[in-house]
PDB file of N, CA and C in Angstrom:
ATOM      1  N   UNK A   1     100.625 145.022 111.901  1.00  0.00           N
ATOM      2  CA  UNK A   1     102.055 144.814 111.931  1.00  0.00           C
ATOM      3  C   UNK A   1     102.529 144.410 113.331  1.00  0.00           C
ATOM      4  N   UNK A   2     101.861 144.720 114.137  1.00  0.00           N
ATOM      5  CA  UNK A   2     102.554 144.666 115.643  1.00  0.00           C
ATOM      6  C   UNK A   2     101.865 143.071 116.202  1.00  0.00           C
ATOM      7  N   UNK A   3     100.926 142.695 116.289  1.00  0.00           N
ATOM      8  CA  UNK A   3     100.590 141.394 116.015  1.00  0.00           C
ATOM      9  C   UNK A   3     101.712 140.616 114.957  1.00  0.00           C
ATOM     10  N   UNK A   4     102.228 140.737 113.791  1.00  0.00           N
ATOM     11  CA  UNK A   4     102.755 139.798 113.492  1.00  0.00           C
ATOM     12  C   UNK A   4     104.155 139.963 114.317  1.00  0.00           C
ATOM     13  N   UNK A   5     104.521 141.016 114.787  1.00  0.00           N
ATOM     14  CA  UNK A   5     105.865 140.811 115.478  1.00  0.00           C
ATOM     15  C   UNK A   5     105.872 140.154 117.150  1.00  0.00           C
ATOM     16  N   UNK A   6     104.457 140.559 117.383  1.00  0.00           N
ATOM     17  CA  UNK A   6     103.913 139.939 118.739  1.00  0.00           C
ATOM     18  C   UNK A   6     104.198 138.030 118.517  1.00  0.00           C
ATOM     19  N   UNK A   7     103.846 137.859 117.158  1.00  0.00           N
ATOM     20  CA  UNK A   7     103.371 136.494 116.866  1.00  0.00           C
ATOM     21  C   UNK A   7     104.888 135.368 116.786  1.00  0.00           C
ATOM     22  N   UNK A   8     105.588 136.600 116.560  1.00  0.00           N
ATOM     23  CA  UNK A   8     107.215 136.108 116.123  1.00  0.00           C
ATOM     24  C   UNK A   8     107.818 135.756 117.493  1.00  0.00           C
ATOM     25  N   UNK A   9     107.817 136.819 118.312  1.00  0.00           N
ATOM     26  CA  UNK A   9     108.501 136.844 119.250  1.00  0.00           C
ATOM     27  C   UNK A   9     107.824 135.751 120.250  1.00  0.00           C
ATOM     28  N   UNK A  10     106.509 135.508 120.653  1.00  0.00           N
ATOM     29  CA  UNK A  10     106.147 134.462 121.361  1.00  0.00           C
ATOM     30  C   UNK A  10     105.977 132.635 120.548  1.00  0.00           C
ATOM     31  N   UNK A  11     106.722 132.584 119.436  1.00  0.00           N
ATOM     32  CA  UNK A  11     106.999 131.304 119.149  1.00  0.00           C
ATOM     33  C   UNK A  11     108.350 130.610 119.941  1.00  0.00           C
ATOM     34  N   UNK A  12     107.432 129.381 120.218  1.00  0.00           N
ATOM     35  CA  UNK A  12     108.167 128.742 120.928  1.00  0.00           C
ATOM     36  C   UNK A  12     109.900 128.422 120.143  1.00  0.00           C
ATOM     37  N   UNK A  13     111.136 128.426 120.522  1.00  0.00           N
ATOM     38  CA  UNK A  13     112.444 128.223 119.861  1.00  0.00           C
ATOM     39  C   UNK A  13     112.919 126.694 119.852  1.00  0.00           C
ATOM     40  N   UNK A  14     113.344 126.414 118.840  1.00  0.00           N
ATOM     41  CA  UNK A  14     113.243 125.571 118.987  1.00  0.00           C
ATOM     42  C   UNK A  14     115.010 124.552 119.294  1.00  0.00           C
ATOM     43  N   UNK A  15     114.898 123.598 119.896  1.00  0.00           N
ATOM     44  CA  UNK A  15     116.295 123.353 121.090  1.00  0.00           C
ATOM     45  C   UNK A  15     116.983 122.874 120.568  1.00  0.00           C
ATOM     46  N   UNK A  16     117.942 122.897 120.201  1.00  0.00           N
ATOM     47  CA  UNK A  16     119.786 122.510 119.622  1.00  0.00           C
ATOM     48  C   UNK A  16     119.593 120.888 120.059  1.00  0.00           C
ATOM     49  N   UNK A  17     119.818 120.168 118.877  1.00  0.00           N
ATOM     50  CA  UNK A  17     120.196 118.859 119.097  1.00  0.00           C
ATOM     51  C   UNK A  17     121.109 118.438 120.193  1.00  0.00           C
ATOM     52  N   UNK A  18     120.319 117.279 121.235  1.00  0.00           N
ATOM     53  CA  UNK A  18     121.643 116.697 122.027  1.00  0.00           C
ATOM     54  C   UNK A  18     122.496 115.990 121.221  1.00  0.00           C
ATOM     55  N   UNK A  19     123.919 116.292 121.472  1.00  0.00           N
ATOM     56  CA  UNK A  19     124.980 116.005 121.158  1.00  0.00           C
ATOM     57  C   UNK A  19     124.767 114.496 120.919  1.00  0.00           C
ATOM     58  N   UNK A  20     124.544 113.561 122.153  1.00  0.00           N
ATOM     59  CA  UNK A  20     124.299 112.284 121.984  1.00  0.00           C
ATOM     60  C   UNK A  20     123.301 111.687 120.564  1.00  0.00           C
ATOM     61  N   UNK A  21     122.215 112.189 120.862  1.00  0.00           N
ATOM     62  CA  UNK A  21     121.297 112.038 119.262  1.00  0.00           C
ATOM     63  C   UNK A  21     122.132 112.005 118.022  1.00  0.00           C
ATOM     64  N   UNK A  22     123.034 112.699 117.954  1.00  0.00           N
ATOM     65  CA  UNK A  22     123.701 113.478 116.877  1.00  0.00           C
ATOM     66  C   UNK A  22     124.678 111.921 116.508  1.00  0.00           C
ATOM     67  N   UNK A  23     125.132 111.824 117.728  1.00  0.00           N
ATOM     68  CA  UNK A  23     125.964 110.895 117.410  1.00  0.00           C
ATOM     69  C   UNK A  23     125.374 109.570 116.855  1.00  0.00           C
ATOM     70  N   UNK A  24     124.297 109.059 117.797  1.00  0.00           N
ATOM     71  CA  UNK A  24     123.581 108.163 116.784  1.00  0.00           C
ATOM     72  C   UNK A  24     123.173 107.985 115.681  1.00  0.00           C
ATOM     73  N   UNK A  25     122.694 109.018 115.165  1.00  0.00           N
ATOM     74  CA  UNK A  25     122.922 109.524 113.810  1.00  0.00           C
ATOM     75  C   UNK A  25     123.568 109.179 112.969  1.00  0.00           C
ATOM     76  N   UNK A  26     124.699 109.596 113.315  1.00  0.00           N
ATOM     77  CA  UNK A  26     125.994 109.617 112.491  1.00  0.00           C
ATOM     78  C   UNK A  26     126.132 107.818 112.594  1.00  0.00           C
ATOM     79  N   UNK A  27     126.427 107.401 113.401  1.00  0.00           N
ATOM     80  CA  UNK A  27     126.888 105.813 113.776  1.00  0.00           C
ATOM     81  C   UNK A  27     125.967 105.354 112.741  1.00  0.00           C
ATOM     82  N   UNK A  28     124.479 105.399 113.016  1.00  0.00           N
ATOM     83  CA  UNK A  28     123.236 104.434 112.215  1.00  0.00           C
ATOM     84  C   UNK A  28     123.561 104.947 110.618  1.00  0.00           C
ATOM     85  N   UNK A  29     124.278 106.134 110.279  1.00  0.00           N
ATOM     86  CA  UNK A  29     124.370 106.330 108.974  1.00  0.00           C
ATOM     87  C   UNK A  29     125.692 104.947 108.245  1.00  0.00           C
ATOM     88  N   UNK A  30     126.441 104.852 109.325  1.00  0.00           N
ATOM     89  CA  UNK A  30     127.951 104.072 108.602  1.00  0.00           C
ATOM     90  C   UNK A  30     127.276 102.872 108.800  1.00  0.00           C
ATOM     91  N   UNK A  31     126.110 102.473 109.418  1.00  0.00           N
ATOM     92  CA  UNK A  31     125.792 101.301 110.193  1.00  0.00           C
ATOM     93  C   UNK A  31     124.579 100.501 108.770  1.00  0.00           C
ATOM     94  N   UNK A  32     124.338 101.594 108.454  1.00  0.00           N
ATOM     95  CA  UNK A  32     123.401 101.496 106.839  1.00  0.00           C
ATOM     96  C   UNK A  32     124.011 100.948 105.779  1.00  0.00           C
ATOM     97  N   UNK A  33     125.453 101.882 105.975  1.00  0.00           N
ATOM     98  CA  UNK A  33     125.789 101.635 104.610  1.00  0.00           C
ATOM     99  C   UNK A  33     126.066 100.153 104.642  1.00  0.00           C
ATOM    100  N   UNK A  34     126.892  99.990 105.735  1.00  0.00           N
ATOM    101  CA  UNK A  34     127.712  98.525 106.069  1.00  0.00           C
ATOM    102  C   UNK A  34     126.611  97.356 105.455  1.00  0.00           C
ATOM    103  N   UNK A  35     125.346  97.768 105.811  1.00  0.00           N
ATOM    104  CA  UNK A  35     124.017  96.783 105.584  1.00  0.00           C
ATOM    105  C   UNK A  35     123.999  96.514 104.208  1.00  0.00           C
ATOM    106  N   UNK A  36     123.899  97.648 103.919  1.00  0.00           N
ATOM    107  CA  UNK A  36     123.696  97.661 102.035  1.00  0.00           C
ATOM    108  C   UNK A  36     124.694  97.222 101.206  1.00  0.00           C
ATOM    109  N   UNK A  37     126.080  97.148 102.140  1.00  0.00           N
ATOM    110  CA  UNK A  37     127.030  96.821 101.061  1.00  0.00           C
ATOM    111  C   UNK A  37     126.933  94.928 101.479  1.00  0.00           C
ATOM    112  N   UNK A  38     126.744  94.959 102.773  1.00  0.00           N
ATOM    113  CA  UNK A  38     126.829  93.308 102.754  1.00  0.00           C
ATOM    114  C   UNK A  38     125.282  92.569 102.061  1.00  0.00           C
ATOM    115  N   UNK A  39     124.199  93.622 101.808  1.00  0.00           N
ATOM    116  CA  UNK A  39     122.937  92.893 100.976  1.00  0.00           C
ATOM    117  C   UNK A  39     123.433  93.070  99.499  1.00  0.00           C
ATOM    118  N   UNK A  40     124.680  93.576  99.556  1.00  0.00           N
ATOM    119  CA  UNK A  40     125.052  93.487  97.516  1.00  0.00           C
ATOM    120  C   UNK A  40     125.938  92.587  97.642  1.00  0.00           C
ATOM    121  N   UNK A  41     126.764  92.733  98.534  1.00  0.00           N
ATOM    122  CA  UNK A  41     127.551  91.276  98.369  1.00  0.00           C
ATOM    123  C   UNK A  41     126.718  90.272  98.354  1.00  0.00           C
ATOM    124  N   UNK A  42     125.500  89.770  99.320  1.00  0.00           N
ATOM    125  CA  UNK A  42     125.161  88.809  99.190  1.00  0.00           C
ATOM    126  C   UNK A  42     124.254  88.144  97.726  1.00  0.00           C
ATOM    127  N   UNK A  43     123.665  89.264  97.215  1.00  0.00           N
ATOM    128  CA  UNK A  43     122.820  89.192  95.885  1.00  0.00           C
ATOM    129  C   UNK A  43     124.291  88.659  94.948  1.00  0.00           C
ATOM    130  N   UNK A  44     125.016  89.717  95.177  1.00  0.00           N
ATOM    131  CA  UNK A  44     126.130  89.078  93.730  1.00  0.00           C
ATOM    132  C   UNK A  44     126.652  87.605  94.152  1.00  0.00           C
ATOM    133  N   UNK A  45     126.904  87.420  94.755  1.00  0.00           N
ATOM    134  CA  UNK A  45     127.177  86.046  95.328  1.00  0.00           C
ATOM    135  C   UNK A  45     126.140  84.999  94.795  1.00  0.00           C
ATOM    136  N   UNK A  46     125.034  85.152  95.155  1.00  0.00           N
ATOM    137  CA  UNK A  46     123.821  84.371  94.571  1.00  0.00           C
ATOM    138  C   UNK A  46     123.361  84.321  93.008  1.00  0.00           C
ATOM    139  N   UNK A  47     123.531  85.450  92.602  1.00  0.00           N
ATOM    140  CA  UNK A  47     123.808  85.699  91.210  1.00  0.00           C
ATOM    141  C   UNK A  47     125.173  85.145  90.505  1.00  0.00           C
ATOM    142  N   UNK A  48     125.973  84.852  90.823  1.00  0.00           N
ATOM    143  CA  UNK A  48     127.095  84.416  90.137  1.00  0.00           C
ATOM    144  C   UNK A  48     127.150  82.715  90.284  1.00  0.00           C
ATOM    145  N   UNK A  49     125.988  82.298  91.391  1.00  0.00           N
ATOM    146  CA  UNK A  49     126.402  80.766  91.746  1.00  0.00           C
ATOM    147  C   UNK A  49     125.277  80.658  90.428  1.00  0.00           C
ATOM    148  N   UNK A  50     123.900  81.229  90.643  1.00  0.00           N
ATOM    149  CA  UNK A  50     123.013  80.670  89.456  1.00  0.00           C
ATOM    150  C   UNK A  50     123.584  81.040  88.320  1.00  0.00           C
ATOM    151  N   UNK A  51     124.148  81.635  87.896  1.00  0.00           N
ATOM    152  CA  UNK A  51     125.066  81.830  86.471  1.00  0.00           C
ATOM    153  C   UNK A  51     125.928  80.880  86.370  1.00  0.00           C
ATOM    154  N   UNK A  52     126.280  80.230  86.978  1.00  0.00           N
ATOM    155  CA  UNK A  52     127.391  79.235  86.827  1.00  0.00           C
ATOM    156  C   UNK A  52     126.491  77.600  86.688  1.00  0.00           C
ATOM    157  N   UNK A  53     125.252  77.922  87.688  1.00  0.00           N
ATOM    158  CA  UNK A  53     124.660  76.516  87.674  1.00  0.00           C
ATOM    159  C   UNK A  53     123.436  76.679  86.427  1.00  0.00           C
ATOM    160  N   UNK A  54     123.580  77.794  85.815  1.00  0.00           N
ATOM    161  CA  UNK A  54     122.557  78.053  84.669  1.00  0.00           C
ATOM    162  C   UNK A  54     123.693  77.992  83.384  1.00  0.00           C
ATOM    163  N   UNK A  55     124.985  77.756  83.278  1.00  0.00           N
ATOM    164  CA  UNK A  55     125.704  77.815  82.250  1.00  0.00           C
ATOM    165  C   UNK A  55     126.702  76.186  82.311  1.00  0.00           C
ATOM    166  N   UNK A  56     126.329  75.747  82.932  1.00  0.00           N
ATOM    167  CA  UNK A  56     126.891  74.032  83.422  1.00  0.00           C
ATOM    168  C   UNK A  56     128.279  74.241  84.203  1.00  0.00           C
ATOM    169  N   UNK A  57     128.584  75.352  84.580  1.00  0.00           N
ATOM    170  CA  UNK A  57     129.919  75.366  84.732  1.00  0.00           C
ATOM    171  C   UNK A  57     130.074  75.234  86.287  1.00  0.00           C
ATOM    172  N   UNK A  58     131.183  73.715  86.648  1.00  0.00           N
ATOM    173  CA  UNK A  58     131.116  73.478  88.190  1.00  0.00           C
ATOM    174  C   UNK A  58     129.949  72.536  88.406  1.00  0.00           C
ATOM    175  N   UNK A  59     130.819  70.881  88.857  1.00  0.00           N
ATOM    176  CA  UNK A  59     129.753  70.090  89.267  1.00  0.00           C
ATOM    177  C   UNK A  59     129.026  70.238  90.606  1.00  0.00           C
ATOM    178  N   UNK A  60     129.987  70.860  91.195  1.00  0.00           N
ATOM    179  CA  UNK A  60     129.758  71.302  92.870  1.00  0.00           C
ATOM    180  C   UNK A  60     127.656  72.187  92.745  1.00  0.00           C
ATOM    181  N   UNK A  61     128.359  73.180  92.231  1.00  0.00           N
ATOM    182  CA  UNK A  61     127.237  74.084  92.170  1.00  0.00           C
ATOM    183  C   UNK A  61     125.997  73.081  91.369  1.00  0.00           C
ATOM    184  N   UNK A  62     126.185  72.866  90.402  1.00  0.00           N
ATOM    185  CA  UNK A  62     125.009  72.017  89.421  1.00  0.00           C
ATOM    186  C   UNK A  62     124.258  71.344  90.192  1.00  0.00           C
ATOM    187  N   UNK A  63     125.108  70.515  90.852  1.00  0.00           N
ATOM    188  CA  UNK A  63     124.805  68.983  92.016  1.00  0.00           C
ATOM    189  C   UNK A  63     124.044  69.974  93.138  1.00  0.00           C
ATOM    190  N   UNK A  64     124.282  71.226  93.841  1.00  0.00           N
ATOM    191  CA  UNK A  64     124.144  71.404  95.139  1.00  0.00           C
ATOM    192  C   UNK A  64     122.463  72.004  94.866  1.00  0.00           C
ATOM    193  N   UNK A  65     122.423  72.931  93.262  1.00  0.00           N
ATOM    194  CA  UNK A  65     121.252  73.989  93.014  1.00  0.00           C
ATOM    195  C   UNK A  65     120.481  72.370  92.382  1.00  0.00           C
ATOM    196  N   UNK A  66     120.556  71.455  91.779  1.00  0.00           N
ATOM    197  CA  UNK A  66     119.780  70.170  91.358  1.00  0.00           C
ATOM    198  C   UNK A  66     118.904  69.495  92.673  1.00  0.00           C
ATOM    199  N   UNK A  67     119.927  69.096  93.808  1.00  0.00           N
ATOM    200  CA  UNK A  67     119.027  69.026  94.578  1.00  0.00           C
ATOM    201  C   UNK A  67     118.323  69.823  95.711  1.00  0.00           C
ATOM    202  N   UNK A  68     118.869  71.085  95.537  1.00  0.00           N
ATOM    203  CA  UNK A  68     117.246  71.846  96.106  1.00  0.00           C
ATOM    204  C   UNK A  68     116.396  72.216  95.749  1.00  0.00           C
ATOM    205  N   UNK A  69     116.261  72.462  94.346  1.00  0.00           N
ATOM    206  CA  UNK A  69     115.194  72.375  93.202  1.00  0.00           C
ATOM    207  C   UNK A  69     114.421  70.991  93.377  1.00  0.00           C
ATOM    208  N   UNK A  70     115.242  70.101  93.473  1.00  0.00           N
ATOM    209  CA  UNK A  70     113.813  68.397  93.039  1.00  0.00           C
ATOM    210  C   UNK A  70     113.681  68.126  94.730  1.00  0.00           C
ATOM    211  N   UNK A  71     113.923  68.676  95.494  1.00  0.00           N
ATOM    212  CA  UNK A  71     113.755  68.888  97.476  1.00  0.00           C
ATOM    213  C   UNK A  71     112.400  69.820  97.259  1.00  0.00           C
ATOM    214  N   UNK A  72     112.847  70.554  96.829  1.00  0.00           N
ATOM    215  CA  UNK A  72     111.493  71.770  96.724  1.00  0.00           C
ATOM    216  C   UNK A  72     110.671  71.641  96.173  1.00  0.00           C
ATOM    217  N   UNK A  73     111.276  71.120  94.702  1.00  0.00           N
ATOM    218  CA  UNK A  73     109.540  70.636  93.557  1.00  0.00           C
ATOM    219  C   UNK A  73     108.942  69.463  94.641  1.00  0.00           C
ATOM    220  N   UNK A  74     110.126  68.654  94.831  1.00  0.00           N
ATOM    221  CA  UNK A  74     109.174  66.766  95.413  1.00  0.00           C
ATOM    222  C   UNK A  74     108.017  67.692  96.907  1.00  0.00           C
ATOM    223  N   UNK A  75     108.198  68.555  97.582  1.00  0.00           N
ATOM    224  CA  UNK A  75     107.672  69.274  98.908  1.00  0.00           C
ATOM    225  C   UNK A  75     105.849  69.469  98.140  1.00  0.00           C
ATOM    226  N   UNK A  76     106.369  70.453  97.219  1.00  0.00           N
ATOM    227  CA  UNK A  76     105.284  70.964  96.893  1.00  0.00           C
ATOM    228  C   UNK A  76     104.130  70.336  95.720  1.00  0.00           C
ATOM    229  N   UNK A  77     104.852  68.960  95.377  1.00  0.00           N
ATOM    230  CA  UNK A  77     103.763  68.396  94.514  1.00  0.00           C
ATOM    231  C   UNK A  77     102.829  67.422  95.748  1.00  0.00           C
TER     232      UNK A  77
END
């Protein structure tokens, strides 16, 4: 018994976060989200142009996704 209280008392403690750390923390957490919400904006964005150029709707889009498709096929044949 006296060994395990020996064993308690000489563990090292361990040190209270610097304040500064803390704050980074916190910042890189709002700094995440910001990321994730502008990588969903950008997917829905991309998703709604191929829905539109996969349903004929909008010559703009048709014309713009037509020729980077036959840019890309003509590259790789």
């Amino acid at each position: 018994m006296n060994r395990t209280r020996r064993a308690l008392r000489t563990r090292p403690k361990r040190r209270p976060p610097d304040r500064d750390r803390v704050r980074v923390r916190v910042r890189d957490r709002g700094q995440a989200t910001a990321e994730y919400a502008l990588v969903l904006l950008g997917a829905a964005t991309i998703a709604l142009i191929l829905i539109g150029w996969a349903t004929g709707g909008g010559n703009r889009i048709a014309g713009l996704l037509d020729h980077v498709l036959d840019t890309v096929t003509g590259h790789v044949k």
